[in-house]
N, C-alpha and C. Protein backbone atom coordinates (compact mmCIF):
# COMPACT_ATOMS: atom_id res chain seq x y z
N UNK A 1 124.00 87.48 75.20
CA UNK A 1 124.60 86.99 76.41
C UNK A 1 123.56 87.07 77.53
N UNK A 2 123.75 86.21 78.29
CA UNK A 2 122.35 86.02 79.55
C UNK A 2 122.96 85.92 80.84
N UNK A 3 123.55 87.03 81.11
CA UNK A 3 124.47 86.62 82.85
C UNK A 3 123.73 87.95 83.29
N UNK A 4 123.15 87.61 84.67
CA UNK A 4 122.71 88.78 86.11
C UNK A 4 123.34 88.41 86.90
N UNK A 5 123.86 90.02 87.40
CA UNK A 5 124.01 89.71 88.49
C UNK A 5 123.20 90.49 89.69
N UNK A 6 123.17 89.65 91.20
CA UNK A 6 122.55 90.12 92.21
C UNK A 6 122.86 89.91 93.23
N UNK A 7 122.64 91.12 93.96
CA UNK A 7 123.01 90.67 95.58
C UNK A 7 122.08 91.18 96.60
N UNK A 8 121.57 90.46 97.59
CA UNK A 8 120.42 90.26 98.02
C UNK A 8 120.57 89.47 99.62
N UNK A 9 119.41 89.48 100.16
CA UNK A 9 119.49 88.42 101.39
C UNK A 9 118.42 87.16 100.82
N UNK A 10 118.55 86.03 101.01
CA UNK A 10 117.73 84.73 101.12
C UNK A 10 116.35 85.60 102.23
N UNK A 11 115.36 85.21 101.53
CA UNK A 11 113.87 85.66 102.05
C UNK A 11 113.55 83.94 103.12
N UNK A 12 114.22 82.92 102.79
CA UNK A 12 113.59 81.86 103.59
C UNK A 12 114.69 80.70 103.74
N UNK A 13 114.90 79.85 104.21
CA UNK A 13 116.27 79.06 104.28
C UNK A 13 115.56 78.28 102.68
N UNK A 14 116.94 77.93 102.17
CA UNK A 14 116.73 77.18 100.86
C UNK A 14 116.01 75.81 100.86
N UNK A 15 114.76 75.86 100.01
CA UNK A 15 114.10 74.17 99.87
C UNK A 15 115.35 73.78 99.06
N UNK A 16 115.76 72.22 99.62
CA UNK A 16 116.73 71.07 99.04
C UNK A 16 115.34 70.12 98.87
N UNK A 17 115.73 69.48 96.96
CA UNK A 17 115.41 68.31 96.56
C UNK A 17 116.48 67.81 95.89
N UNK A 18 116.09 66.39 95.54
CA UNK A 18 116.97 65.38 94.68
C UNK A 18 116.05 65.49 93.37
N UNK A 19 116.83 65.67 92.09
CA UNK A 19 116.05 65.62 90.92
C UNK A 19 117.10 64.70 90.42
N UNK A 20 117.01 63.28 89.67
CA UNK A 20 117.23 62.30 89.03
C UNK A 20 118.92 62.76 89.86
N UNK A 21 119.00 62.39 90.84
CA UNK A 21 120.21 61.87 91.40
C UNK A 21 121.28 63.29 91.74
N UNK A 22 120.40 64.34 91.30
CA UNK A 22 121.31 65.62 91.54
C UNK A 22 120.65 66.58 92.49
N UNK A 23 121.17 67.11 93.28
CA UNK A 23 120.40 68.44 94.24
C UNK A 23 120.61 69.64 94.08
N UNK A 24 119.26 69.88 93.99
CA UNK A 24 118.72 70.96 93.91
C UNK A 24 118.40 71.97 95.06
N UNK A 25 118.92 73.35 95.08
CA UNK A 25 119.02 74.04 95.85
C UNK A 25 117.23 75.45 95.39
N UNK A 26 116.60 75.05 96.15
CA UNK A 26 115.48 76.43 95.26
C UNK A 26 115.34 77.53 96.43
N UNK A 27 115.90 78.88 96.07
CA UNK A 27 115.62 79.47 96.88
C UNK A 27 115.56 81.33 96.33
N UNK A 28 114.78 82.11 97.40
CA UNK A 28 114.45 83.68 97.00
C UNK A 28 115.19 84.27 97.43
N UNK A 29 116.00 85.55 96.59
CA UNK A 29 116.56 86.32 97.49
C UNK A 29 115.27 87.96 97.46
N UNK A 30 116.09 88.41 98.37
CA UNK A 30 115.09 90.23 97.94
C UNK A 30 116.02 90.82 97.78
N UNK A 31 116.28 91.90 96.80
CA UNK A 31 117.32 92.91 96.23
C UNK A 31 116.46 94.48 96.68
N UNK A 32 117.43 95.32 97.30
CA UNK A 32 116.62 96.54 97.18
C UNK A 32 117.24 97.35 96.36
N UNK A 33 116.02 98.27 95.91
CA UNK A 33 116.36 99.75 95.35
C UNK A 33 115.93 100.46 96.01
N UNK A 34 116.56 101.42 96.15
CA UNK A 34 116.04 103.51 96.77
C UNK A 34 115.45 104.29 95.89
N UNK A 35 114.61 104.68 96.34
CA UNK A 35 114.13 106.09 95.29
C UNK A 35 113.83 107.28 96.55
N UNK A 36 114.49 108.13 96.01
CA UNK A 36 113.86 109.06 96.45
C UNK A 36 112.85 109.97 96.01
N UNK A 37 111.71 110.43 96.92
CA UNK A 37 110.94 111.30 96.58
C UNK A 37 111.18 113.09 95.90
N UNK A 38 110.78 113.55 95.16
CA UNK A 38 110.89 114.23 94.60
C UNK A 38 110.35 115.75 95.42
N UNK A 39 109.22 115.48 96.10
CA UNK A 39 108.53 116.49 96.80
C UNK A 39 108.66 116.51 98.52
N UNK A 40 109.22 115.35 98.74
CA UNK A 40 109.21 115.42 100.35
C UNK A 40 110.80 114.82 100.59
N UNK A 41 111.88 114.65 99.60
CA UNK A 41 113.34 114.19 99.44
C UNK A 41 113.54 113.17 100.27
N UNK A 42 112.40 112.01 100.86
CA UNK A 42 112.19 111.05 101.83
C UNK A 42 112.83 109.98 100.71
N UNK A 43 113.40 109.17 101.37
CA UNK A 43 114.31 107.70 100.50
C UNK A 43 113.52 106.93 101.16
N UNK A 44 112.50 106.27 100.02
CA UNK A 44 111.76 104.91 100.28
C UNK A 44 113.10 103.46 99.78
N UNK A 45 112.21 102.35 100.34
CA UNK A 45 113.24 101.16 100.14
C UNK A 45 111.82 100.66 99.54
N UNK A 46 112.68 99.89 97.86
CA UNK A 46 111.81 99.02 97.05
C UNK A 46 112.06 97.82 97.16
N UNK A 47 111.83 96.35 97.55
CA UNK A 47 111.94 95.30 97.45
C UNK A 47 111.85 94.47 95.92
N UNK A 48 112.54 93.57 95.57
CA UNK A 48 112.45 92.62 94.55
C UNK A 48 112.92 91.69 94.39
N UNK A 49 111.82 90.25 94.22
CA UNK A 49 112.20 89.33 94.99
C UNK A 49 112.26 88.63 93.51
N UNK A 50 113.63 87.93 93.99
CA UNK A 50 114.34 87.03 92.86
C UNK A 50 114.34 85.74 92.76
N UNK A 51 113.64 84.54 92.12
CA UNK A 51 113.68 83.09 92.55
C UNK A 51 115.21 82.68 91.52
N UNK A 52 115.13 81.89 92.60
CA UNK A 52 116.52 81.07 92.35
C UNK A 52 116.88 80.02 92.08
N UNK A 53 117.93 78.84 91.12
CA UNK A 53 117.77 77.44 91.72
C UNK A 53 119.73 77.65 91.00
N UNK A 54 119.78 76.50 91.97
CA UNK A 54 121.31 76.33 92.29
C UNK A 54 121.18 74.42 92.09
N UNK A 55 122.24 74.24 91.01
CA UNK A 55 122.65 72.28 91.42
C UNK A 55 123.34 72.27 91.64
N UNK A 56 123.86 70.66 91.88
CA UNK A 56 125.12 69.81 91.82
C UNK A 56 125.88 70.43 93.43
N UNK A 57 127.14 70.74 93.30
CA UNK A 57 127.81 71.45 94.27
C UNK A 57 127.54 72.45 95.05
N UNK A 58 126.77 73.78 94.16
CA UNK A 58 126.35 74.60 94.15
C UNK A 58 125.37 74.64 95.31
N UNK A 59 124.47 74.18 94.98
CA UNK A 59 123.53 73.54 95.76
C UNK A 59 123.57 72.95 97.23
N UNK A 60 124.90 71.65 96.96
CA UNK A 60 125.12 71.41 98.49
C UNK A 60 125.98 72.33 99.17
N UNK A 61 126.41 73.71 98.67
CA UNK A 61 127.13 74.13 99.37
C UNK A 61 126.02 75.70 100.01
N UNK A 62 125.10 75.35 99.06
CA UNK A 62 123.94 76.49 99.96
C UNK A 62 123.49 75.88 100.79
N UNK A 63 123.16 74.49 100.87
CA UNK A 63 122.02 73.75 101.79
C UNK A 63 122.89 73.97 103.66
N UNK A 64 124.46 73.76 102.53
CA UNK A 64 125.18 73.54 104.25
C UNK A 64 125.29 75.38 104.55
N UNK A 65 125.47 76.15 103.85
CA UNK A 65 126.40 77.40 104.50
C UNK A 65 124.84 78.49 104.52
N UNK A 66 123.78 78.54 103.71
CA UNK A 66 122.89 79.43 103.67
C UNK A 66 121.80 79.46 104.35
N UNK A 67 121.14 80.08 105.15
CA UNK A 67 119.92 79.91 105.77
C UNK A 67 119.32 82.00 105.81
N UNK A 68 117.67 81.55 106.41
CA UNK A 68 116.99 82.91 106.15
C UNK A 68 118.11 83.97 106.45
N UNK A 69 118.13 84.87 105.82
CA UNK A 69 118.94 86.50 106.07
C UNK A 69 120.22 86.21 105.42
N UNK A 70 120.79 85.50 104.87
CA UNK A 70 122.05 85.24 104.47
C UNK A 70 122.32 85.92 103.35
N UNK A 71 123.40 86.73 103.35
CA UNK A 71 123.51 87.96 102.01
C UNK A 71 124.49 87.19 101.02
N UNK A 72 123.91 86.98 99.72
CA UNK A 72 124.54 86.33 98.56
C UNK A 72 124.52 87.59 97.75
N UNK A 73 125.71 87.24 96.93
CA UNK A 73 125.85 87.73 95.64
C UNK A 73 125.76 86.42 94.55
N UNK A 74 124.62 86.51 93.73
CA UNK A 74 124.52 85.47 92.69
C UNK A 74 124.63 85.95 91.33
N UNK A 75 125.30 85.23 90.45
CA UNK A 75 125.60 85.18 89.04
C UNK A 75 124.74 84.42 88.19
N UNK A 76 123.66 84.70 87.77
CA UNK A 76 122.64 83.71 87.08
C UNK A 76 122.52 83.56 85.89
N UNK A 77 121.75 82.77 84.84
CA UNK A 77 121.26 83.26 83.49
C UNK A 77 119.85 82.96 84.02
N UNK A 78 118.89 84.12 83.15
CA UNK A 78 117.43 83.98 83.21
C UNK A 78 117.01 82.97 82.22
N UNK A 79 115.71 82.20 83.10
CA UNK A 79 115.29 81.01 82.48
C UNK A 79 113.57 81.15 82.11
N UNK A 80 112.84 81.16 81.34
CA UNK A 80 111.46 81.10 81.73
C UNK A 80 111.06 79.43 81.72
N UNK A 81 109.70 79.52 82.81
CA UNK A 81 109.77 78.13 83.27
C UNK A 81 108.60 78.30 83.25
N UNK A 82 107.64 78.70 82.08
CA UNK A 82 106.01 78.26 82.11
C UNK A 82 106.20 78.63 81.24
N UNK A 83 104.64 78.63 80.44
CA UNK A 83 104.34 78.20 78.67
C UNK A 83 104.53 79.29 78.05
N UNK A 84 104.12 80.29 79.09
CA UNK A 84 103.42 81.84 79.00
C UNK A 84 104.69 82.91 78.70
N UNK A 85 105.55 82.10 79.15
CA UNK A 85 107.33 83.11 78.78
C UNK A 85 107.21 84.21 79.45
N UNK A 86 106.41 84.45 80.78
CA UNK A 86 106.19 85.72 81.43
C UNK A 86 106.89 85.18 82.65
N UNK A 87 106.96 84.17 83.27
CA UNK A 87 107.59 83.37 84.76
C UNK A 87 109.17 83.20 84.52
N UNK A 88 110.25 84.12 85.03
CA UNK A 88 111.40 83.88 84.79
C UNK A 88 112.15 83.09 86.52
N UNK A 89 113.27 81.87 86.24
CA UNK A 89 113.70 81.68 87.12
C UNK A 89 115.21 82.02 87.16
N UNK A 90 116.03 82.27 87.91
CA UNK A 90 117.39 82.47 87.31
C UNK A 90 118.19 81.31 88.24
N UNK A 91 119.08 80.90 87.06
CA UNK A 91 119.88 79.88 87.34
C UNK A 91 121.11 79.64 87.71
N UNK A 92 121.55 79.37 88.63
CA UNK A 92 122.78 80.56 89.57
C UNK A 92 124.05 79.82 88.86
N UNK A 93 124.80 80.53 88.20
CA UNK A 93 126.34 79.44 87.78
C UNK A 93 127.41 79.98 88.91
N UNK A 94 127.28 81.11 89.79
CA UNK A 94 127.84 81.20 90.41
C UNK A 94 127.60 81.97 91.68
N UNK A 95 128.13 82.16 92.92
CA UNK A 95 127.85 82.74 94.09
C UNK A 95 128.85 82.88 94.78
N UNK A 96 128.63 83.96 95.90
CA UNK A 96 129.21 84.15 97.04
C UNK A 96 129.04 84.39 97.94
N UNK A 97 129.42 84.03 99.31
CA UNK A 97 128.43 85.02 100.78
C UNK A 97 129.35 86.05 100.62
N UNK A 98 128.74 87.27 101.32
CA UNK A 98 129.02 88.02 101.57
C UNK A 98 129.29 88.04 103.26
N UNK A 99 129.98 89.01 103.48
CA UNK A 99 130.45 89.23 104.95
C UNK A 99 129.16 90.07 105.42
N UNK A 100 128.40 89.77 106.45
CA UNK A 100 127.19 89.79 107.08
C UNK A 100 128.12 91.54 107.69
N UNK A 101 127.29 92.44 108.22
CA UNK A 101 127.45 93.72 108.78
C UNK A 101 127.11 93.24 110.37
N UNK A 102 127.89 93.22 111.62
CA UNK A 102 127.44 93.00 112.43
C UNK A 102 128.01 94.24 113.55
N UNK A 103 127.03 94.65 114.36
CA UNK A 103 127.47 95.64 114.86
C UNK A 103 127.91 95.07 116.76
């Protein structure tokens, strides 16, 4: 089975193309992890940045509702997309915004 999930902010507003009559949504989120240190109990923040591509609906409904900082939760399957099988993209079948924290 090949489903991730992630939730993250968009690192840049989403590139929109047309591929043979369908749109394409391509975009990064960053996911963090915490670790804490062992010797000084200081909580660092790890970044990891996730590429993305979204079609059809999917897609036009990021182009209209998502831009930089926008917190998604995405449902993907991993794809590799070079020869080398080391370049993974994940392919979103599903999403959600999340409710932004505003103080």
């Amino acid at each position: 089975m090949n489903i991730c999930c992630f939730t993250g902010y968009l690192t840049d507003n989403p590139k929109i193309s047309v591929v043979d009559d369908v749109v394409l949504a391509e975009f990064t989120i960053v996911v963090y992890t915490y670790r804490r240190s062992k010797n000084t109990g200081e909580k660092t923040r790890i970044p990891t940045f996730i590429q993305c591509e979204a079609w059809h609906t999917g897609a036009e409904t990021i182009e209209k509702f998502a831009q930089k900082g926008t917190k998604l939760t995405v449902y993907a399957s991993a794809k590799n997309y070079s020869k080398d099988n080391r370049s993974v993209i994940f392919r979103v079948n599903e999403f959600d915004f999340c409710q932004q924290d505003y103080e």
